[in-house]
Protein backbone atom coordinates (compact mmCIF):
# COMPACT_ATOMS: atom_id res chain seq x y z
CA UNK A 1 89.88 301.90 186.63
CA UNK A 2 92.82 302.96 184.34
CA UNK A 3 93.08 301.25 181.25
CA UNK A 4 96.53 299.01 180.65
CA UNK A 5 97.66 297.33 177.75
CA UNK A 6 100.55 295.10 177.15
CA UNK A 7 102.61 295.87 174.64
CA UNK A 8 104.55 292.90 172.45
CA UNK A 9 106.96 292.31 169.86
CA UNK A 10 109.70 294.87 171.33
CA UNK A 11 112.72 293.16 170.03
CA UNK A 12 111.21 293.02 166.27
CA UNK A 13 111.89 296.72 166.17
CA UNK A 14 114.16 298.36 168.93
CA UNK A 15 116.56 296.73 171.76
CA UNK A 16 114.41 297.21 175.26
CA UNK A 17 116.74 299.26 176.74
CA UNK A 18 116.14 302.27 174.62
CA UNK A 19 112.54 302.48 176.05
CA UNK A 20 111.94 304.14 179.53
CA UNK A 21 109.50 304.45 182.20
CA UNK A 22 106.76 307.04 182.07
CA UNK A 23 107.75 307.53 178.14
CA UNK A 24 104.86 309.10 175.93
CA UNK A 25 103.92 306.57 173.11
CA UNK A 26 101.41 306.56 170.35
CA UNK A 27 98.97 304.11 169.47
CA UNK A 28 97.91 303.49 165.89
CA UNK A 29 94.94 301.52 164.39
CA UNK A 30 96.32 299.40 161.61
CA UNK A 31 92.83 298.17 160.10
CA UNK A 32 94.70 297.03 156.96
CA UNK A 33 97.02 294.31 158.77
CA UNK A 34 96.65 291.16 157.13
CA UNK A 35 97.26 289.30 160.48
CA UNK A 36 95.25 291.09 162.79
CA UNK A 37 92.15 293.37 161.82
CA UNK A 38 92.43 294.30 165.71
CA UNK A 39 96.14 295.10 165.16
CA UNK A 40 97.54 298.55 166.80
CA UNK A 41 101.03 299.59 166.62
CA UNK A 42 103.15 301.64 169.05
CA UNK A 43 105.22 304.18 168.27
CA UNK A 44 108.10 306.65 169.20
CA UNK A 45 108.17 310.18 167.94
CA UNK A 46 105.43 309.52 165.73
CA UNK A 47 107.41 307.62 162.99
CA UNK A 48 109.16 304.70 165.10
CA UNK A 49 107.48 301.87 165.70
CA UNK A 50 108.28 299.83 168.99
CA UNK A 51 105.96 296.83 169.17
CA UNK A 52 102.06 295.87 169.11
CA UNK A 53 99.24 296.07 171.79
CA UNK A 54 99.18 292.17 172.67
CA UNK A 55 95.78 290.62 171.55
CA UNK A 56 96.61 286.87 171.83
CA UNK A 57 95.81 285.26 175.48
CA UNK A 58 99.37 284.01 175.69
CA UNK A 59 100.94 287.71 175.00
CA UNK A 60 98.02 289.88 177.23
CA UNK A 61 99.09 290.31 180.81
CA UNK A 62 96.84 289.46 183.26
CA UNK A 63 94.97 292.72 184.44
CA UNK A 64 95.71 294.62 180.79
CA UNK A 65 93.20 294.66 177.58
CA UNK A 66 93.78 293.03 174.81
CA UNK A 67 94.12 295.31 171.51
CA UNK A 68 90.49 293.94 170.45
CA UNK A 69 89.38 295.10 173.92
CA UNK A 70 90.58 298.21 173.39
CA UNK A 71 89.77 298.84 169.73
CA UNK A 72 86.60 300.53 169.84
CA UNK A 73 87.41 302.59 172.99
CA UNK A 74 90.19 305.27 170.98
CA UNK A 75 90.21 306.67 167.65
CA UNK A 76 92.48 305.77 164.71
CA UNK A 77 95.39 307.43 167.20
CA UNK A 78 95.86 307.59 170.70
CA UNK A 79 97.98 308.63 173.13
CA UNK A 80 99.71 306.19 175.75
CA UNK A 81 102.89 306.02 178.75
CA UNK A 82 104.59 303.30 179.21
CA UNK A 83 104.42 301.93 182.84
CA UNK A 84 106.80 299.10 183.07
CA UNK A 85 109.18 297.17 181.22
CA UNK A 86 109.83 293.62 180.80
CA UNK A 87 112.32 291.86 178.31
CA UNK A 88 110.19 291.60 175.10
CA UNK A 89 107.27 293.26 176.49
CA UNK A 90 105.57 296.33 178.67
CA UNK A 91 102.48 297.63 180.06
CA UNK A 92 101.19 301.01 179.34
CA UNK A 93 98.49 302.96 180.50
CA UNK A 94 95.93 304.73 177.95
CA UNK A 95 96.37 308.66 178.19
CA UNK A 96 93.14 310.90 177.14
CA UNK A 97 93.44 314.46 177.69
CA UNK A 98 96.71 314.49 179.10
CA UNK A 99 95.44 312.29 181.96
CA UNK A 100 94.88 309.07 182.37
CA UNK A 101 92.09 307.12 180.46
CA UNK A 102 89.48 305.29 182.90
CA UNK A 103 87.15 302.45 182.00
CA UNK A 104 84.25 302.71 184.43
């Protein structure tokens, strides 16, 4: 099973529309935020951030993991393409290796 991941919070940083299908993001570990120990950011081009993995049950879309879920399955990075996009939100897949990352 692939692992998905909603991504939140979109509109805090970029308009939608600038995001794309099948666009490579990255996934950092922010174990310093004072909200969320869980907390991982997304980013564009390494230095843009775009949003959060969702790790509320009113932000994570049914069938996704939350950011907690996720936490101790990458590293402090990680590599991830978005799927679909929504108006404040999308779902990515986890990438390892260039392919994508399963959860069996």
């Amino acid at each position: 099973m692939q692992i998905m991941v909603t991504m939140t919070g979109i509109s805090h940083f970029i308009d939608c529309k600038e995001l794309e299908a099948n666009q490579d993001v990255i996934l950092k570990k922010e174990p310093t935020n004072k909200y969320d120990k869980e907390a991982i950011a997304v980013y564009v081009n390494d230095t843009m951030q775009v949003g959060y993995i969702a790790n509320s049950t009113f932000t994570v879309a049914k069938g996704t993991y939350s950011a907690g879920r996720l936490y101790d399955k990458i590293g402090n990075e990680a590599k991830a393409r978005i799927l679909v996009i929504f108006k404040d939100a999308a779902v990515l897949v986890i990438q390892k290796d260039g392919e994508d990352f399963h959860d069996y």
